[in-house]
N, C-alpha and C. Protein backbone atom coordinates (compact mmCIF):
# COMPACT_ATOMS: atom_id res chain seq x y z
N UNK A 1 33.00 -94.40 29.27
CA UNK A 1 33.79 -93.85 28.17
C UNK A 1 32.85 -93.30 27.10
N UNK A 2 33.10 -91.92 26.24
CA UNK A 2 32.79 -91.39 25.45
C UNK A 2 33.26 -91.84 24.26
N UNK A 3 32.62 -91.68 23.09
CA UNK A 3 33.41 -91.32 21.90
C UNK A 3 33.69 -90.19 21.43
N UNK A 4 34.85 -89.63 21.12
CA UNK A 4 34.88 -88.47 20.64
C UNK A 4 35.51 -88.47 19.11
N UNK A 5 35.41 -87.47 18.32
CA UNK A 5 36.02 -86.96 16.62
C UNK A 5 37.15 -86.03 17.45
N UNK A 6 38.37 -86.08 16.49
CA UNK A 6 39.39 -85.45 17.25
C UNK A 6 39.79 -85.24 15.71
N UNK A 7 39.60 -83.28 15.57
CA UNK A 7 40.16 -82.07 15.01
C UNK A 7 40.98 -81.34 15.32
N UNK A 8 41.73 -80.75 14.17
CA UNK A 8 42.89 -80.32 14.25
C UNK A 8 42.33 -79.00 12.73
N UNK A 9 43.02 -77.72 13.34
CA UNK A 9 43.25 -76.78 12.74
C UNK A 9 44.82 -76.80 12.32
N UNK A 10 45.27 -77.20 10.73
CA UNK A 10 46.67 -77.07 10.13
C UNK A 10 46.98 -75.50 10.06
N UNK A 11 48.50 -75.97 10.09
CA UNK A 11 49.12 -74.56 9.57
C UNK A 11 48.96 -74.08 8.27
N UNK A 12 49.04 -72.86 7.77
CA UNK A 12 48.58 -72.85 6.93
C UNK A 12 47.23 -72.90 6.12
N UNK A 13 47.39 -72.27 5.03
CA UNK A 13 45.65 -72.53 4.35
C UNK A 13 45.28 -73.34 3.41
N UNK A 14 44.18 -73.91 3.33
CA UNK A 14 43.90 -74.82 1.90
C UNK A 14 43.20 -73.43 0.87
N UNK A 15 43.62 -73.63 -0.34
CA UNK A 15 43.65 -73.06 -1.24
C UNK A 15 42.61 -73.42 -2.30
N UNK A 16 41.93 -73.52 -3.11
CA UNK A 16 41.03 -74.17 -3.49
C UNK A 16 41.37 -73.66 -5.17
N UNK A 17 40.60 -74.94 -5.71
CA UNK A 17 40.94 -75.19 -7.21
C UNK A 17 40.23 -73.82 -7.80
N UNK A 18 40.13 -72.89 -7.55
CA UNK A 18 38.95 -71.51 -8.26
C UNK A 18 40.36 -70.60 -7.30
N UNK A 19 41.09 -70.94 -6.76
CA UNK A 19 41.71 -69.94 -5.97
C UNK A 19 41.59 -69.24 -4.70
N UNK A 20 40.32 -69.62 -4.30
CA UNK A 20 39.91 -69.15 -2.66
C UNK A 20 40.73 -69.79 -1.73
N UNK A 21 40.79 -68.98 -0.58
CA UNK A 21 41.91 -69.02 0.60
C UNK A 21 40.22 -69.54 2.20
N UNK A 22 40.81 -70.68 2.23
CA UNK A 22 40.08 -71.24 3.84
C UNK A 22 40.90 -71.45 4.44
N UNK A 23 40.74 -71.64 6.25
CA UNK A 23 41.20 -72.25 7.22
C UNK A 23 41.69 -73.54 6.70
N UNK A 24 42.60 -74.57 7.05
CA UNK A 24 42.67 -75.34 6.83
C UNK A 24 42.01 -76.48 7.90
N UNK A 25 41.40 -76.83 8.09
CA UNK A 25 40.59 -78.03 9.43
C UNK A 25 40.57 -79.72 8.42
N UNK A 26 41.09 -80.08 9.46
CA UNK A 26 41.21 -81.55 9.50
C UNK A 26 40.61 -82.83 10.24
N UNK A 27 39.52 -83.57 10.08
CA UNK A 27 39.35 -84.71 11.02
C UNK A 27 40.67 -85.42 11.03
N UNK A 28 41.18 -85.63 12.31
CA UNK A 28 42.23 -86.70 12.25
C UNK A 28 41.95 -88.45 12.84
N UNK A 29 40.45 -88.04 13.91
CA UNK A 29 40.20 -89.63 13.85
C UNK A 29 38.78 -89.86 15.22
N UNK A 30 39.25 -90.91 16.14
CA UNK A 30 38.37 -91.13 16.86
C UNK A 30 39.11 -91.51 18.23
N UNK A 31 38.41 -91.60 19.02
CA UNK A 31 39.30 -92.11 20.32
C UNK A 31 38.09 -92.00 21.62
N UNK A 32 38.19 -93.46 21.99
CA UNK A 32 36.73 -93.42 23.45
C UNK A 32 37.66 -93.15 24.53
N UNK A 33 37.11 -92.04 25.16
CA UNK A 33 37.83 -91.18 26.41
C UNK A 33 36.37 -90.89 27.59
N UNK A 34 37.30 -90.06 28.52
CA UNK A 34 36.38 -89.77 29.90
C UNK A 34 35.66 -88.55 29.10
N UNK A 35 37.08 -87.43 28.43
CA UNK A 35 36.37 -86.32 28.39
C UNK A 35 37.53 -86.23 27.00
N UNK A 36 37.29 -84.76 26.98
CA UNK A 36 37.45 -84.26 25.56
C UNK A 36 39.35 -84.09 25.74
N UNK A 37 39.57 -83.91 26.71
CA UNK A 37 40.93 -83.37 27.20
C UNK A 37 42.04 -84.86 27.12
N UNK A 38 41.18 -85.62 27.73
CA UNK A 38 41.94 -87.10 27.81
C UNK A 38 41.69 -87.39 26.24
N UNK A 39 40.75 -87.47 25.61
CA UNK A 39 41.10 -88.02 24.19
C UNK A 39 42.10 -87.19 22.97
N UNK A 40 41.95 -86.17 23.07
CA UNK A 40 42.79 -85.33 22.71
C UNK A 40 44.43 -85.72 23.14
N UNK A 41 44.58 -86.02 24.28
CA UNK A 41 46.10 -86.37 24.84
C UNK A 41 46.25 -87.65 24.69
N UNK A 42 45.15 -88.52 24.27
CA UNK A 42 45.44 -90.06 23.79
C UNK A 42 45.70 -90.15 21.83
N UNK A 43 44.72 -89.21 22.19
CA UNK A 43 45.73 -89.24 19.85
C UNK A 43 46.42 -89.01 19.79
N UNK A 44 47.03 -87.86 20.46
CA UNK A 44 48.37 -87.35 19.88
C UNK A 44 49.78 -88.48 21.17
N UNK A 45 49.51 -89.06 21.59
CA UNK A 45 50.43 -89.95 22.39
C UNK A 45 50.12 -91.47 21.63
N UNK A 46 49.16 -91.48 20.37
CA UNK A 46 49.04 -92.88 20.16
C UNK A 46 48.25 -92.97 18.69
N UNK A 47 48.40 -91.61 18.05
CA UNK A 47 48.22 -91.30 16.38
C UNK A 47 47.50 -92.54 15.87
N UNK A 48 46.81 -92.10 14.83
CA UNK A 48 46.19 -93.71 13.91
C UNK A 48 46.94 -93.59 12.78
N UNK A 49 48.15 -92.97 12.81
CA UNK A 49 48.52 -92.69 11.35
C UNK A 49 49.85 -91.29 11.77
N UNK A 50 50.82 -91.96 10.86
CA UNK A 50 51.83 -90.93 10.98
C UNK A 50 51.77 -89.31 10.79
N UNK A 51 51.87 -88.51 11.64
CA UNK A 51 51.87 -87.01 11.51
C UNK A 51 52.74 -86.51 11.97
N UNK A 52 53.23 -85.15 11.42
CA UNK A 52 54.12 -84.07 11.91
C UNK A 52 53.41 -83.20 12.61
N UNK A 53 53.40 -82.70 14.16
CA UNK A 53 52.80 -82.18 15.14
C UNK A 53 53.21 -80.75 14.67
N UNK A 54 54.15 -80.61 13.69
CA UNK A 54 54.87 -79.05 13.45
C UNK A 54 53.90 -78.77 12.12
N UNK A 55 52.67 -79.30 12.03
CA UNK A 55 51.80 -78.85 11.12
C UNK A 55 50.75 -78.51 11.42
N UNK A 56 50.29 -78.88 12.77
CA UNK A 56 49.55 -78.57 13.56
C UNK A 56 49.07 -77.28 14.09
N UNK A 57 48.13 -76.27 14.40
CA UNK A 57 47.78 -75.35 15.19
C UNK A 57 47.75 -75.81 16.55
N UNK A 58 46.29 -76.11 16.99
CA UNK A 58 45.74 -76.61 17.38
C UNK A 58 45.00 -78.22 17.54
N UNK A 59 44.31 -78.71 18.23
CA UNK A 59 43.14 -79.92 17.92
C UNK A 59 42.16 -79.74 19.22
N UNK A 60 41.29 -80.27 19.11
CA UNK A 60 40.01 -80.26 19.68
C UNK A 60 39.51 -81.45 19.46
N UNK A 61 38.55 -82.21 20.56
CA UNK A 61 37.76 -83.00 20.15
C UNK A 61 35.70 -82.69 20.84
N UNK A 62 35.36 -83.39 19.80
CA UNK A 62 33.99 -83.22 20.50
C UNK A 62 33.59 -84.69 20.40
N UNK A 63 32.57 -84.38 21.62
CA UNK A 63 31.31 -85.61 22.02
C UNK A 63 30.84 -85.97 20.59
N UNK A 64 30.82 -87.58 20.42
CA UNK A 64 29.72 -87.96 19.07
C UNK A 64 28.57 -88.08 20.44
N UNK A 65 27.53 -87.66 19.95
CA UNK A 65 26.08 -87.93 20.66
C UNK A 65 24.65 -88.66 19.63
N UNK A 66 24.64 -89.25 20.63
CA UNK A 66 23.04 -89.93 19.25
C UNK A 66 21.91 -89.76 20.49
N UNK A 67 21.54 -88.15 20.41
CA UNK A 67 20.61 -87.62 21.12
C UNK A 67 19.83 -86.82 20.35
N UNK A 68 18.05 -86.94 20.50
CA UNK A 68 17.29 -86.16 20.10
C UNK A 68 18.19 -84.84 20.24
N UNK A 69 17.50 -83.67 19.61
CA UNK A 69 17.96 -82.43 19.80
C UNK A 69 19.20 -81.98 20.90
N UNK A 70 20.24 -82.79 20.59
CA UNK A 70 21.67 -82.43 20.71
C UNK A 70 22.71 -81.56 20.14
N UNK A 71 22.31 -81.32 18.83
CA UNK A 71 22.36 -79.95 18.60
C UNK A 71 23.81 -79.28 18.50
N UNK A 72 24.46 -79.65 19.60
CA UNK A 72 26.10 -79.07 19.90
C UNK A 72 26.66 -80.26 20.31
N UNK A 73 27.67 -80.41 19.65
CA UNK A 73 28.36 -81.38 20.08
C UNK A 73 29.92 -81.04 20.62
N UNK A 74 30.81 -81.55 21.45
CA UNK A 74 31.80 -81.38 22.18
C UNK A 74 32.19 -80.12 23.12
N UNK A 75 32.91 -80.23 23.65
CA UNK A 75 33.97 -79.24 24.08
C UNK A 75 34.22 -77.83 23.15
N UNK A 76 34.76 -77.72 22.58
CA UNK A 76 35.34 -77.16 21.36
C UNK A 76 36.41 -76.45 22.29
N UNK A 77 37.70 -77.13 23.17
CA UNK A 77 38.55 -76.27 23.36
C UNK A 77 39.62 -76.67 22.85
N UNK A 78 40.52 -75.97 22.23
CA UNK A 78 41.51 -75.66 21.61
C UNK A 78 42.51 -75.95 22.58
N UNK A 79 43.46 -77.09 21.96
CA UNK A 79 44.48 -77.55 22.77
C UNK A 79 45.79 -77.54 22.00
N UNK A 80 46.27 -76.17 22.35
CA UNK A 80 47.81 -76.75 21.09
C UNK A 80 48.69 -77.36 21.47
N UNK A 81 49.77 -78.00 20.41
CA UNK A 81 50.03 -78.84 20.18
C UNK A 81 51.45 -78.51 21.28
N UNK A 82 51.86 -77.30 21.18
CA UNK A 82 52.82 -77.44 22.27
C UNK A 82 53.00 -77.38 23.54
N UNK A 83 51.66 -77.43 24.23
CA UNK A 83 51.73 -77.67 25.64
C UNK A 83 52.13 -79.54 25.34
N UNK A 84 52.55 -80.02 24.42
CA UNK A 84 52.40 -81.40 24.70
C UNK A 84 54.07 -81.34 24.20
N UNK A 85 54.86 -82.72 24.99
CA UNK A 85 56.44 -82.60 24.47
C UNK A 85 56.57 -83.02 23.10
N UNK A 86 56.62 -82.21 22.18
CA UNK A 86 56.70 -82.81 20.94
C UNK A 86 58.75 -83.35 20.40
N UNK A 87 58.63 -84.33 19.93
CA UNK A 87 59.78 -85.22 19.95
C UNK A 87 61.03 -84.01 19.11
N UNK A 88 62.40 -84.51 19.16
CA UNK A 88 63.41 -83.49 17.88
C UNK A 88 62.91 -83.82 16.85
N UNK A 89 63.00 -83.14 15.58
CA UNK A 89 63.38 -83.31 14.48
C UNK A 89 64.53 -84.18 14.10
């Protein structure tokens, strides 16, 4: 098992106190998986914390590594949120 950081791109933008417009990106947590795909489908089937999936873009997770010149860490593929059954409103 890996550890992975499991990110999420929100809808919407964060806005900043001067008025500038960013992406909005979010750490949402951690989760030890095989790969980046299984931890990704274990947060969102088992959250550390209540969320609305309809705020969501995307999420991604990457490899934590504690390697000399590692340099890049994870996957970085983009998994949205509705290939997954998200519950009614």
């Amino acid at each position: 098992m890996k550890l992975y950081i499991i990110l999420a791109e929100m809808k919407g933008d964060f806005i900043s106190y001067i008025g500038n417009q960013y992406d909005n990106f979010q750490m949402l947590g951690y989760k030890f998986a095989k790969d980046h795909t299984e931890a990704c489908v274990d947060f969102f089937s088992d959250p550390a914390f209540p969320i609305d999936w309809n705020d969501v873009e995307y999420i991604w997770a990457e490899e934590l590594l504690l390697e000399n010149d590692s340099g890049k860490f994870g996957e970085n593929r983009k998994i949205y949120t509705d290939v997954f059954r998200l519950p009614p409103n």
